[in-house]
PDB file of N, CA and C in Angstrom:
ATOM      1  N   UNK A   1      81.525  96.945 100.955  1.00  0.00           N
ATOM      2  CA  UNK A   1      82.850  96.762 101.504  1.00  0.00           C
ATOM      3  C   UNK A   1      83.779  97.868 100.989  1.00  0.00           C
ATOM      4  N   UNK A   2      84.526  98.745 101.862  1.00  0.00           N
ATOM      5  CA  UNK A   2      85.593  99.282 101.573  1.00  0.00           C
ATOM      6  C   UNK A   2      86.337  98.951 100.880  1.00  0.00           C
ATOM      7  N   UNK A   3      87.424  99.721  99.653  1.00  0.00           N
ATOM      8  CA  UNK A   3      88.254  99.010  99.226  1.00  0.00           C
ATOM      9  C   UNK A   3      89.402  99.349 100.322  1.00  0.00           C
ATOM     10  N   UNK A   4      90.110  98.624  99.737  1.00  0.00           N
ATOM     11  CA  UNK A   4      92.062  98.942 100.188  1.00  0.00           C
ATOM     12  C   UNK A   4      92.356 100.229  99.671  1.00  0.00           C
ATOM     13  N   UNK A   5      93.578 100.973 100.739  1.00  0.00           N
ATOM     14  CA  UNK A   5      93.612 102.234 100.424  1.00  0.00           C
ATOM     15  C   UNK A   5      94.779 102.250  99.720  1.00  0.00           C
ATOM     16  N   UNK A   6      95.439 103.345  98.712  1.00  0.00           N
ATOM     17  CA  UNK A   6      97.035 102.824  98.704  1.00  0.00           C
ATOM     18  C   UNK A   6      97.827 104.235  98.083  1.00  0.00           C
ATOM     19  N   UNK A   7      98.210 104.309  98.522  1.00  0.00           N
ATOM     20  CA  UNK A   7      98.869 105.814  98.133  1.00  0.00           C
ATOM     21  C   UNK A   7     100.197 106.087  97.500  1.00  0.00           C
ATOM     22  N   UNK A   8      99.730 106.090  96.225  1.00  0.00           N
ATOM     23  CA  UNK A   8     101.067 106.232  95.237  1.00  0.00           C
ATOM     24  C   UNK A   8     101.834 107.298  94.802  1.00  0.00           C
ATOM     25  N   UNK A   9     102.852 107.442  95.466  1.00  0.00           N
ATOM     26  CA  UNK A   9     104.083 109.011  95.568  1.00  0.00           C
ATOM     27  C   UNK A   9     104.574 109.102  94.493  1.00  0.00           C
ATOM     28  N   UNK A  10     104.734 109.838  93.168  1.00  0.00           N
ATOM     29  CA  UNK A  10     104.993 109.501  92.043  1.00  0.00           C
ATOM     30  C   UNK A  10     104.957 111.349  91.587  1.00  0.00           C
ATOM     31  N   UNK A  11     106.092 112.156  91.293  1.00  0.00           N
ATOM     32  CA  UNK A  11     106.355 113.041  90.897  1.00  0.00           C
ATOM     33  C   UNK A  11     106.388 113.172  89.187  1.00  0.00           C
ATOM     34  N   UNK A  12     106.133 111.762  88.514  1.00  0.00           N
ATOM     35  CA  UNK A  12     106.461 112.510  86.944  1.00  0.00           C
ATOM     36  C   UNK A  12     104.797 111.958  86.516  1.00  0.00           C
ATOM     37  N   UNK A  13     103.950 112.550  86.082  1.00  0.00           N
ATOM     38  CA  UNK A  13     102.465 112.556  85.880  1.00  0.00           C
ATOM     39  C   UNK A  13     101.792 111.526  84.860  1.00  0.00           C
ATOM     40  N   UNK A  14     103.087 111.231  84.142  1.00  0.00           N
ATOM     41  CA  UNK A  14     102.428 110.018  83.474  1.00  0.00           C
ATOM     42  C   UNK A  14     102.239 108.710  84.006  1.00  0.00           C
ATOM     43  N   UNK A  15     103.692 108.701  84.733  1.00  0.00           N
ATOM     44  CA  UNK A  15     104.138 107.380  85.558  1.00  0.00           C
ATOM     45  C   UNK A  15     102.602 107.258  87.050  1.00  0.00           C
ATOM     46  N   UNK A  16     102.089 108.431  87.062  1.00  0.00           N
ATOM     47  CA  UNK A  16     101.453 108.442  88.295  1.00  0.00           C
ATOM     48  C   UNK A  16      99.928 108.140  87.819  1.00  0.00           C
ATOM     49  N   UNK A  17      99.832 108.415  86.343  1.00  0.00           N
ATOM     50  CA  UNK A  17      98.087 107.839  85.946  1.00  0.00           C
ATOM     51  C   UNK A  17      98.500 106.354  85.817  1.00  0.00           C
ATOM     52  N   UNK A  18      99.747 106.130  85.185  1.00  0.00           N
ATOM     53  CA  UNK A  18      99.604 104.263  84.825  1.00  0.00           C
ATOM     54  C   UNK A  18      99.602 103.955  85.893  1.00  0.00           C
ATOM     55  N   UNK A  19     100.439 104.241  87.213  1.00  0.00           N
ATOM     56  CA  UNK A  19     100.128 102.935  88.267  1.00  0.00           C
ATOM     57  C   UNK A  19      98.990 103.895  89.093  1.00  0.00           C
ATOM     58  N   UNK A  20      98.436 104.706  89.224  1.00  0.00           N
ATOM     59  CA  UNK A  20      96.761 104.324  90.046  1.00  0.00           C
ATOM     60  C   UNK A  20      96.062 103.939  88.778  1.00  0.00           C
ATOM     61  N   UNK A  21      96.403 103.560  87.721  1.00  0.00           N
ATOM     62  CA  UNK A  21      95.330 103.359  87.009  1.00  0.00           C
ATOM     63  C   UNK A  21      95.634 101.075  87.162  1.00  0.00           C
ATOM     64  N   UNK A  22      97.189 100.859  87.679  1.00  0.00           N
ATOM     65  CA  UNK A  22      97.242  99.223  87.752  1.00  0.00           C
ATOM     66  C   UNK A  22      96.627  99.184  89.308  1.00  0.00           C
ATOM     67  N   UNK A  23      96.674 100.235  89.891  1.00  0.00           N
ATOM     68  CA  UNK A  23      96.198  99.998  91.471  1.00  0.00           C
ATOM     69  C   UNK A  23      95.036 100.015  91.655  1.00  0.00           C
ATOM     70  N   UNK A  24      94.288 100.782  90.864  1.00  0.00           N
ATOM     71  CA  UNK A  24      92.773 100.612  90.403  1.00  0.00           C
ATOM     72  C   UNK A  24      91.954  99.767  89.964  1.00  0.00           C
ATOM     73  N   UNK A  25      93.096  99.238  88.896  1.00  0.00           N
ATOM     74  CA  UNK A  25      92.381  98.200  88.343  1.00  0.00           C
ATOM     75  C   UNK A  25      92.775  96.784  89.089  1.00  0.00           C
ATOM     76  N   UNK A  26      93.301  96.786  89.614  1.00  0.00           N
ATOM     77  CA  UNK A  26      93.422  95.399  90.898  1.00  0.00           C
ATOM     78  C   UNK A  26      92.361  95.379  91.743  1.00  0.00           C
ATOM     79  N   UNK A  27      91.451  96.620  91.858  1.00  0.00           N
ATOM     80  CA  UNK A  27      90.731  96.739  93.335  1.00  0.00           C
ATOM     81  C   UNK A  27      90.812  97.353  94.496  1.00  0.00           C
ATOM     82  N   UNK A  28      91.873  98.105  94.316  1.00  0.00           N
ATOM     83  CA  UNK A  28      91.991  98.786  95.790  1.00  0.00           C
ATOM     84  C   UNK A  28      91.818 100.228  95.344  1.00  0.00           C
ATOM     85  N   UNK A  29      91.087 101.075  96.278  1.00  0.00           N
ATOM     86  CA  UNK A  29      91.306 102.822  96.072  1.00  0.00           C
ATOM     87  C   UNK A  29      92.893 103.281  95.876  1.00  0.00           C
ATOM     88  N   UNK A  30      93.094 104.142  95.022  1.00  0.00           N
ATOM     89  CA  UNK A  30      94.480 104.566  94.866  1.00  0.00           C
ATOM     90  C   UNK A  30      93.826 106.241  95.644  1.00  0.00           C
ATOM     91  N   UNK A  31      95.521 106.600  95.742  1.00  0.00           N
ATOM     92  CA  UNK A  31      95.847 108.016  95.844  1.00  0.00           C
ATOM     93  C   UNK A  31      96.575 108.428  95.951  1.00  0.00           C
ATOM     94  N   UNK A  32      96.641 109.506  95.450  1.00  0.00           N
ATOM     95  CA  UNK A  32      98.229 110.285  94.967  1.00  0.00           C
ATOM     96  C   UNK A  32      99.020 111.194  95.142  1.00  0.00           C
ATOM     97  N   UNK A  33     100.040 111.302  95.422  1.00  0.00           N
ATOM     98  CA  UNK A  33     100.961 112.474  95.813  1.00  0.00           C
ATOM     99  C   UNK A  33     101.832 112.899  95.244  1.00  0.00           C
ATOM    100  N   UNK A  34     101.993 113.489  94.871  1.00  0.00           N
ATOM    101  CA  UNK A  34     103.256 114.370  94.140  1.00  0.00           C
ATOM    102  C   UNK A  34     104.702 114.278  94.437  1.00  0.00           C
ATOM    103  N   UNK A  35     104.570 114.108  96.182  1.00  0.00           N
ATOM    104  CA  UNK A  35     106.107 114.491  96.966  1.00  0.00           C
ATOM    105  C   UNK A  35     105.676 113.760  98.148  1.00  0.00           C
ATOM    106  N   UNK A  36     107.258 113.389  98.607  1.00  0.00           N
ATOM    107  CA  UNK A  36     107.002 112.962 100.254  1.00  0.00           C
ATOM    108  C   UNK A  36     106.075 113.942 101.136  1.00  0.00           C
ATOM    109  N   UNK A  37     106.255 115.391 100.795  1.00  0.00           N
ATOM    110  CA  UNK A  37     105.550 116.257 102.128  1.00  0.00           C
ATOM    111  C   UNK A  37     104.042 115.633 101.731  1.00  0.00           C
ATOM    112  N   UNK A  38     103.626 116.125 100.273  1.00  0.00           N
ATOM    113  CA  UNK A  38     101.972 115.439 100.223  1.00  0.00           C
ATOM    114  C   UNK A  38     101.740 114.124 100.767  1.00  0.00           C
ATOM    115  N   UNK A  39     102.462 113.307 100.426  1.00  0.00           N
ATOM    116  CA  UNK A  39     102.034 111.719 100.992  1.00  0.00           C
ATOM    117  C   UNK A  39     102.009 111.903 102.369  1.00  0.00           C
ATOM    118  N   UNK A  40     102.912 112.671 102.950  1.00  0.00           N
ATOM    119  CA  UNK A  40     102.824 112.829 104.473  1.00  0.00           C
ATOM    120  C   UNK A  40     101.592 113.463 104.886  1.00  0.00           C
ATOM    121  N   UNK A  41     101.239 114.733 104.614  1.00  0.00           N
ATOM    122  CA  UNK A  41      99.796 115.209 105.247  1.00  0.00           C
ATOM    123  C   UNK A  41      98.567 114.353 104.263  1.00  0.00           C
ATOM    124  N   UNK A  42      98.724 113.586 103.461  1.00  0.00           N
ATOM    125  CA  UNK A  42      97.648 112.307 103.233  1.00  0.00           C
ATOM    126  C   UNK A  42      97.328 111.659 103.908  1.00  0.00           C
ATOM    127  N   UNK A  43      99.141 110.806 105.013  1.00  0.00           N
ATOM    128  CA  UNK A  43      98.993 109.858 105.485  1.00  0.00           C
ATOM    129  C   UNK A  43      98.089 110.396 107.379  1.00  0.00           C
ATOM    130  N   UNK A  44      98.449 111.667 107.152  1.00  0.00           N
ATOM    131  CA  UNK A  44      97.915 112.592 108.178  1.00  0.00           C
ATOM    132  C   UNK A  44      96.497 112.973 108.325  1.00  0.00           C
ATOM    133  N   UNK A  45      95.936 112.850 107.329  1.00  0.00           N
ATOM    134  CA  UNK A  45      94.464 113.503 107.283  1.00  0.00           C
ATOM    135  C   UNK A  45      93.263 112.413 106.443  1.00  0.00           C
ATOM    136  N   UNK A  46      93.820 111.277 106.061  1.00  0.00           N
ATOM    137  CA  UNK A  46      93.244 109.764 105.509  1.00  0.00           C
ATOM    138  C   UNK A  46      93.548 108.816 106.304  1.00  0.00           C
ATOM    139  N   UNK A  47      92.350 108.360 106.864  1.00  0.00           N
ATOM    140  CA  UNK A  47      92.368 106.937 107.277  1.00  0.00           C
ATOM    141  C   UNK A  47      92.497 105.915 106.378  1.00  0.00           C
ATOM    142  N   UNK A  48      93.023 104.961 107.053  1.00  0.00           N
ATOM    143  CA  UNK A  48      92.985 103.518 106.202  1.00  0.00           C
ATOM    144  C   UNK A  48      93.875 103.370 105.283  1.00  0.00           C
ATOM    145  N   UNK A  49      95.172 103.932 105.239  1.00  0.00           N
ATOM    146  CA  UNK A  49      95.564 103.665 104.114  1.00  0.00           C
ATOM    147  C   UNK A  49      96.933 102.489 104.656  1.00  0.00           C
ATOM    148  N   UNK A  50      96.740 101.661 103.798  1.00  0.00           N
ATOM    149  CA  UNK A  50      97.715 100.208 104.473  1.00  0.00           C
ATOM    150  C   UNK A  50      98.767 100.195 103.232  1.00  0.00           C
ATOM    151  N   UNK A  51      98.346 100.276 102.272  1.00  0.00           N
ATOM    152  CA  UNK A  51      99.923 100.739 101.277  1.00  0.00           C
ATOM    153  C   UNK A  51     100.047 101.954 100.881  1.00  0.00           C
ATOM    154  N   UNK A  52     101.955 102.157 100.955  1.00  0.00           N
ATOM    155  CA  UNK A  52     102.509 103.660 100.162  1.00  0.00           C
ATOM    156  C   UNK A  52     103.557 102.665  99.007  1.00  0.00           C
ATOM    157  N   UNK A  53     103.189 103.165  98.227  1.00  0.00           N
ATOM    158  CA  UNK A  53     104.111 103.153  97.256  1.00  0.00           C
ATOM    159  C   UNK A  53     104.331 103.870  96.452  1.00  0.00           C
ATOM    160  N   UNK A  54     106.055 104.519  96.574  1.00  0.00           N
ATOM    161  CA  UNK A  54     107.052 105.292  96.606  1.00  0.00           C
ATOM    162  C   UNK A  54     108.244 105.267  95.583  1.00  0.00           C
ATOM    163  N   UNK A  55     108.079 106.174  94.489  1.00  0.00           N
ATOM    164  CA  UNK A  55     109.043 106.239  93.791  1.00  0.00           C
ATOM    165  C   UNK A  55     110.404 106.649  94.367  1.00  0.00           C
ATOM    166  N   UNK A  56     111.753 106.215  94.761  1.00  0.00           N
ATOM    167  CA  UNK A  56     112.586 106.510  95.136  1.00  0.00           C
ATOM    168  C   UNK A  56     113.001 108.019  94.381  1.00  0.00           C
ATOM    169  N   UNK A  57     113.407 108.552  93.368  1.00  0.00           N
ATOM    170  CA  UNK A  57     113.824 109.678  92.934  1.00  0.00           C
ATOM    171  C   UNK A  57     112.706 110.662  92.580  1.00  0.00           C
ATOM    172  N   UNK A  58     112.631 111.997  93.454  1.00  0.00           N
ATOM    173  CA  UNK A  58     111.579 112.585  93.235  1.00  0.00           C
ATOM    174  C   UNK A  58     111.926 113.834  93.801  1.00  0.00           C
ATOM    175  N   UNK A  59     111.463 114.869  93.738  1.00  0.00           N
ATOM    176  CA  UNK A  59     111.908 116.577  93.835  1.00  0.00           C
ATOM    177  C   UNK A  59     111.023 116.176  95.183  1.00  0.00           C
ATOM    178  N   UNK A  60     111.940 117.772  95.840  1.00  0.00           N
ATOM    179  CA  UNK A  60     110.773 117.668  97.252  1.00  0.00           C
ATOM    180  C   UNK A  60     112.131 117.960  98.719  1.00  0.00           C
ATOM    181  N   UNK A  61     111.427 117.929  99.256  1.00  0.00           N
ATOM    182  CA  UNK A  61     112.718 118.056 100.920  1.00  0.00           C
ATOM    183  C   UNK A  61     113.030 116.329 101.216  1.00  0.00           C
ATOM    184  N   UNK A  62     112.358 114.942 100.584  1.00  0.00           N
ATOM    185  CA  UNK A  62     113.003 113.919 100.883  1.00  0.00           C
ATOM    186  C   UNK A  62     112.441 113.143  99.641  1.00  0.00           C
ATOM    187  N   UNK A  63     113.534 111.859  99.691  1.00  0.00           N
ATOM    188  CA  UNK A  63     113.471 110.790  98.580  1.00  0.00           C
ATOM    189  C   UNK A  63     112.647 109.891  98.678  1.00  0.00           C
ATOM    190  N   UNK A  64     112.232 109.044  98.185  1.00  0.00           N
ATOM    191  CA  UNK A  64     111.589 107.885  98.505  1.00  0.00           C
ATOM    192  C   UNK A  64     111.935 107.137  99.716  1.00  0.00           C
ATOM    193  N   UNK A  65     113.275 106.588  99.670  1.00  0.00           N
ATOM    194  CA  UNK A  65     113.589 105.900 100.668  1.00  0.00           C
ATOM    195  C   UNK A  65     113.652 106.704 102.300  1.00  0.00           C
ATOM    196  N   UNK A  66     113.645 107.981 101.504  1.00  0.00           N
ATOM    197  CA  UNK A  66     113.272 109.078 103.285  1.00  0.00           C
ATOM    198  C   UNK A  66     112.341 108.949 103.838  1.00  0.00           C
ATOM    199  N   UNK A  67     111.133 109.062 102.768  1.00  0.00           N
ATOM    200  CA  UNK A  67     109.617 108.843 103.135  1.00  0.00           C
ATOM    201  C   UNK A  67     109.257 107.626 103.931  1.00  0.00           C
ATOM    202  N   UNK A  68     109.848 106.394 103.003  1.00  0.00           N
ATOM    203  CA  UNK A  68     109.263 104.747 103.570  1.00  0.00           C
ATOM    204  C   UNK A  68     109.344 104.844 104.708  1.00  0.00           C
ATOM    205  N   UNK A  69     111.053 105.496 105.251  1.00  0.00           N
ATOM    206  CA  UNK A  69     111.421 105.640 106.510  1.00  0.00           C
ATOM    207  C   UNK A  69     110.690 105.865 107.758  1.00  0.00           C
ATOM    208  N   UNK A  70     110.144 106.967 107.145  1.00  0.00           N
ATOM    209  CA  UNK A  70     109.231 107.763 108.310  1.00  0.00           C
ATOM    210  C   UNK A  70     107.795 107.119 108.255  1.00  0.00           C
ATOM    211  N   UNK A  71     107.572 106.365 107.141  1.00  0.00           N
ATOM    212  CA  UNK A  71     106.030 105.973 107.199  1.00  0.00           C
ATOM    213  C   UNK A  71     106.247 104.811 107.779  1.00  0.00           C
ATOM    214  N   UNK A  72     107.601 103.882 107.676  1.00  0.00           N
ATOM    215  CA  UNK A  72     107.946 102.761 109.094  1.00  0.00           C
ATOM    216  C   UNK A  72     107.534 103.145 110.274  1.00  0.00           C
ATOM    217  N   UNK A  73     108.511 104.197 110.940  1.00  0.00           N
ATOM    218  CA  UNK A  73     108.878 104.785 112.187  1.00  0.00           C
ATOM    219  C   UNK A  73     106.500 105.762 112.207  1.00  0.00           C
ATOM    220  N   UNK A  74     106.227 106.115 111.621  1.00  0.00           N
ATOM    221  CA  UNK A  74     105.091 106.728 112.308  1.00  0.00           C
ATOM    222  C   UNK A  74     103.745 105.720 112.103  1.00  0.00           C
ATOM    223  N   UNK A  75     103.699 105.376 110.966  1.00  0.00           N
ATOM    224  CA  UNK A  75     102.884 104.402 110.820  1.00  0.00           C
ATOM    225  C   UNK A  75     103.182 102.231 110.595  1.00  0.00           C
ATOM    226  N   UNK A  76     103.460 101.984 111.625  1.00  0.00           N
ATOM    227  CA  UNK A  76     104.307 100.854 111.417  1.00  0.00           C
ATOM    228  C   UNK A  76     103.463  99.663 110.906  1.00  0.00           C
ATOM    229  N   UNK A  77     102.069  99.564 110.628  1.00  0.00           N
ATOM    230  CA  UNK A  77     101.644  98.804 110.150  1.00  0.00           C
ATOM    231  C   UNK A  77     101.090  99.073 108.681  1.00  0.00           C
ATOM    232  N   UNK A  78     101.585  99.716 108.069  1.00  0.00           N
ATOM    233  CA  UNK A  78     101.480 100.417 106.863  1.00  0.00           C
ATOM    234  C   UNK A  78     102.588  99.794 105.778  1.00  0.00           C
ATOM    235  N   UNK A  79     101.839  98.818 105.200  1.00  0.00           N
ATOM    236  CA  UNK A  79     103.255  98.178 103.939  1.00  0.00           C
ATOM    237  C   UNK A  79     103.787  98.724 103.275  1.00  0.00           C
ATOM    238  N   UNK A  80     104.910  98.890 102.578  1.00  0.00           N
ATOM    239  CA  UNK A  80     105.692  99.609 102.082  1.00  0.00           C
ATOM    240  C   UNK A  80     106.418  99.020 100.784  1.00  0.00           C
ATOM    241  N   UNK A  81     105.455  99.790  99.370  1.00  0.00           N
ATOM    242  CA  UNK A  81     106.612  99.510  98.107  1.00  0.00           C
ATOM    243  C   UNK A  81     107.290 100.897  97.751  1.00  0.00           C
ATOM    244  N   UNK A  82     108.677 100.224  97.419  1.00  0.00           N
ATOM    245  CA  UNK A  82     109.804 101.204  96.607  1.00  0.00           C
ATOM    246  C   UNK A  82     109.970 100.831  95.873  1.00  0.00           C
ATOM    247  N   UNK A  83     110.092 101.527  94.525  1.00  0.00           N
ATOM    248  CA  UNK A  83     109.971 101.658  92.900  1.00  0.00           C
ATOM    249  C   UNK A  83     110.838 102.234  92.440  1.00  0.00           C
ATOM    250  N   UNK A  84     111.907 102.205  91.644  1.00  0.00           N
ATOM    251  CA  UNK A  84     112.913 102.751  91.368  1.00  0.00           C
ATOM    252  C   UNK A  84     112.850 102.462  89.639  1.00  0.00           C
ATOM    253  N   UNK A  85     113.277 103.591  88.389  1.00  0.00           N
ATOM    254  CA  UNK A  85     113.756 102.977  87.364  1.00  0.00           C
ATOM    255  C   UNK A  85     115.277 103.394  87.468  1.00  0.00           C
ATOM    256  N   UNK A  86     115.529 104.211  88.092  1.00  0.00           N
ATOM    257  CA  UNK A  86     117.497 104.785  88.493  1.00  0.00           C
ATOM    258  C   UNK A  86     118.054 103.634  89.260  1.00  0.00           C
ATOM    259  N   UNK A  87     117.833 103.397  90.491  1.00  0.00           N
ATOM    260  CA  UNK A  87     118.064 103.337  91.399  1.00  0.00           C
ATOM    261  C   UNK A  87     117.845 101.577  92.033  1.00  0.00           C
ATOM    262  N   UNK A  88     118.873 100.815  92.438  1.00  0.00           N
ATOM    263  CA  UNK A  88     118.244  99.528  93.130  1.00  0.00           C
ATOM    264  C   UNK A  88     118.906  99.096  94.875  1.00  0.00           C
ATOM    265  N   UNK A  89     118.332 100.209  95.847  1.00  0.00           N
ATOM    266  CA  UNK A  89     118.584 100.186  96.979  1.00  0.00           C
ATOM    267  C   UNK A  89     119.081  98.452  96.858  1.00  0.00           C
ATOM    268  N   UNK A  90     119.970  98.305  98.269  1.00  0.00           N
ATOM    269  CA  UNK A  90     120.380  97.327  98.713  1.00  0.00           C
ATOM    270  C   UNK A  90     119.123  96.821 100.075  1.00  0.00           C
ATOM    271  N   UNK A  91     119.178  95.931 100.509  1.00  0.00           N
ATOM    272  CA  UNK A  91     118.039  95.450 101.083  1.00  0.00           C
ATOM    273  C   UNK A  91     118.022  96.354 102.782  1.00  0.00           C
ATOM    274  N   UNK A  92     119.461  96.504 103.132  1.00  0.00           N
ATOM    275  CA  UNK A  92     119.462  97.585 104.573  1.00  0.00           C
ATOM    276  C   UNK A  92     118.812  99.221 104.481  1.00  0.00           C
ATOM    277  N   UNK A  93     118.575  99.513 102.905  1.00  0.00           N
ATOM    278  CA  UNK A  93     118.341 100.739 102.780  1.00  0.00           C
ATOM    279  C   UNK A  93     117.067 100.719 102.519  1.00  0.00           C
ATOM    280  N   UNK A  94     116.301  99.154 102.524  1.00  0.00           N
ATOM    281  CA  UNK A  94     114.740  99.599 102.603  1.00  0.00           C
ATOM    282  C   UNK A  94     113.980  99.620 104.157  1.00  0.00           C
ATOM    283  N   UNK A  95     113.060  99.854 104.403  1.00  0.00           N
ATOM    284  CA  UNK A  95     112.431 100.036 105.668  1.00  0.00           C
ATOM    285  C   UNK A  95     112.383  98.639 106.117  1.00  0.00           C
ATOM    286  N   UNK A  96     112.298  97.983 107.301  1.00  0.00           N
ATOM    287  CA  UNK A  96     111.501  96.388 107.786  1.00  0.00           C
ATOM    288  C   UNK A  96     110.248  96.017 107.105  1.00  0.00           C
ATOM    289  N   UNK A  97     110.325  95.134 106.415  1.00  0.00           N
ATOM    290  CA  UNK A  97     109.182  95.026 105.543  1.00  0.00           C
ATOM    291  C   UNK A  97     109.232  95.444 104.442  1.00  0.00           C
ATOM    292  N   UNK A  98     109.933  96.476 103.981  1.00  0.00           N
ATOM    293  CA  UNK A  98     109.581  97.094 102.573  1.00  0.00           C
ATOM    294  C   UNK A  98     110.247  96.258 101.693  1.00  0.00           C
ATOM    295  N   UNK A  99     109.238  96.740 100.301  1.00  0.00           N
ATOM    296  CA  UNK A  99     109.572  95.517  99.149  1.00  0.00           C
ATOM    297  C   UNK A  99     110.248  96.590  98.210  1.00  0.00           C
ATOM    298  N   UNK A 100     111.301  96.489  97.391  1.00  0.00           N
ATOM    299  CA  UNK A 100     111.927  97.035  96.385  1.00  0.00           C
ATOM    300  C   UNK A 100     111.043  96.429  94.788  1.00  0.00           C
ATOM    301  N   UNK A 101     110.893  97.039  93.981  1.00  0.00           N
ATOM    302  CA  UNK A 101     110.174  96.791  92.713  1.00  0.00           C
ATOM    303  C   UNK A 101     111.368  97.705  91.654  1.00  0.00           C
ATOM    304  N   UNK A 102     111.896  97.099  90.485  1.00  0.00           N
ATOM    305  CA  UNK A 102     112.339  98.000  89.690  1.00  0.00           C
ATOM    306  C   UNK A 102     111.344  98.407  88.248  1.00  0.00           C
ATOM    307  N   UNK A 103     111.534  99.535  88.180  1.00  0.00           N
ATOM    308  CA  UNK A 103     110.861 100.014  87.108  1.00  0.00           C
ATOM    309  C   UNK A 103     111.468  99.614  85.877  1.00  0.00           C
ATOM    310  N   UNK A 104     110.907  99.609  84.454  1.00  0.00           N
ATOM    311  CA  UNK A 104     109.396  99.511  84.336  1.00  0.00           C
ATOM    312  C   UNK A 104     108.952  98.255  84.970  1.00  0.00           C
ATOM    313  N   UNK A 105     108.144  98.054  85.637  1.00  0.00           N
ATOM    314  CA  UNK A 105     107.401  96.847  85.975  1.00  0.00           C
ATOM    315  C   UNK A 105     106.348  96.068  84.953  1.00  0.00           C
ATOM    316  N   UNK A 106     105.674  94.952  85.161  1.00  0.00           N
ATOM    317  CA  UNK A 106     104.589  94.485  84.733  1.00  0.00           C
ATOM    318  C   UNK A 106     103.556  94.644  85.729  1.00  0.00           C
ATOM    319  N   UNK A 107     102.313  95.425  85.102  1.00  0.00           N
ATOM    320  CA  UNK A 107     101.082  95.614  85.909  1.00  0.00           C
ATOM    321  C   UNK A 107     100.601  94.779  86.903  1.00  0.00           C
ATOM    322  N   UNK A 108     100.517  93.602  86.149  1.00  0.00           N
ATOM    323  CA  UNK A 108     100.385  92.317  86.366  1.00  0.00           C
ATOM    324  C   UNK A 108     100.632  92.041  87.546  1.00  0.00           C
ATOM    325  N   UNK A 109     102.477  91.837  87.524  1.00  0.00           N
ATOM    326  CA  UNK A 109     102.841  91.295  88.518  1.00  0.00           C
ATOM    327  C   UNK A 109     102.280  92.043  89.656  1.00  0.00           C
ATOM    328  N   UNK A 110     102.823  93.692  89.618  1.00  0.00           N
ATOM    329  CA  UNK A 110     102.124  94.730  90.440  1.00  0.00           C
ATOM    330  C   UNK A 110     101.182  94.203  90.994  1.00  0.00           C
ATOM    331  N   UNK A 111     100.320  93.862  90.574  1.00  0.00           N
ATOM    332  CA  UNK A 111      98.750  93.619  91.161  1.00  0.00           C
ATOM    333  C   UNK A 111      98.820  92.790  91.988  1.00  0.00           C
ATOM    334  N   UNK A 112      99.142  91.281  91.843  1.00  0.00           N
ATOM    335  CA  UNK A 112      99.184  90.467  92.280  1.00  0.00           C
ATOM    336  C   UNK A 112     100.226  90.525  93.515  1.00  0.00           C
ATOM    337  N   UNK A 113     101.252  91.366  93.649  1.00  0.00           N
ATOM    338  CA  UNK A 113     102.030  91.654  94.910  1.00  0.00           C
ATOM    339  C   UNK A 113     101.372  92.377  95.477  1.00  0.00           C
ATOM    340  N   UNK A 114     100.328  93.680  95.141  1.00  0.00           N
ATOM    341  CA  UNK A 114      99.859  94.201  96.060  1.00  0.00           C
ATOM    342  C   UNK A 114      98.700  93.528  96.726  1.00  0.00           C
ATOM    343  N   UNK A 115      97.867  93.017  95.631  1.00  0.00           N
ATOM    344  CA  UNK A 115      97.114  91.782  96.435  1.00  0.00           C
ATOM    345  C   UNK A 115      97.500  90.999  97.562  1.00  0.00           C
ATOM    346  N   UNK A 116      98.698  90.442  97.399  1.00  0.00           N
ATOM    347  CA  UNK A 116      99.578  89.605  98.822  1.00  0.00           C
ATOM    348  C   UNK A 116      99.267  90.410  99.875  1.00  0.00           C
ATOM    349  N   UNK A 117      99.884  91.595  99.743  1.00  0.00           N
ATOM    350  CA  UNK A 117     100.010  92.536 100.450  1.00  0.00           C
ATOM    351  C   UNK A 117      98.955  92.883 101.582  1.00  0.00           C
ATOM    352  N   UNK A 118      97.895  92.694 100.533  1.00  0.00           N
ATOM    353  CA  UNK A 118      96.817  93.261 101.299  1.00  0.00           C
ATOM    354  C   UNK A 118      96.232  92.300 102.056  1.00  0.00           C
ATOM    355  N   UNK A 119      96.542  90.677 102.087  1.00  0.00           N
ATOM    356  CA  UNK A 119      95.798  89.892 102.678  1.00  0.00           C
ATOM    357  C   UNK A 119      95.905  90.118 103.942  1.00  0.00           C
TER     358      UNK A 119
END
């Protein structure tokens, strides 16, 4: 069986081994991007991937909440977490569907929401 795909946008390198390493260890394939443009030609050239999750503050031509945007509008069945430790969008500034998470999180919980997620 395939795992779950999930693609974690995460510009500062430590923050980006701990969560594919909680997305990993839940069970699902992780993968990683640096910047909205990478997550974009990921979401372009990888099948299967049903979660992005998106650090809102990150270098690059768009933010987190730019990205979710467009991964709403191009891929609309594609779930959507936003992760913030700055930042706690209001609920109109996340995509339909998208879930807000504030940083630091518990792995834990992590897991178990992306699990939901994936049912």
């Amino acid at each position: 069986m395939n795992k779950i795909k999930v693609l974690v946008v995460e510009d500062e390198p430590v923050v980006m081994m701990m969560t594919v390493s909680v997305v990993e260890d839940a069970g699902f394939e992780a993968l990683g991007a640096e910047n909205a443009d990478a997550a974009i030609a990921i979401l372009e050239s990888v099948d299967g991937i049903r979660i992005v999750m998106t650090d809102i503050d990150m270098a690059g031509s768009m933010n987190g909440l730019q990205l979710a945007a467009i991964v709403r509008k191009r891929w609309p069945l594609i779930k959507i977490v936003v992760v913030s430790g700055k930042q706690h969008p209001a609920a109109n500034e996340l995509p339909t569907g998208g879930v807000f998470v504030a940083k630091p999180y518990n792995p834990r919980t992590m897991a178990d929401m992306l699990m939901r997620m994936s049912e």
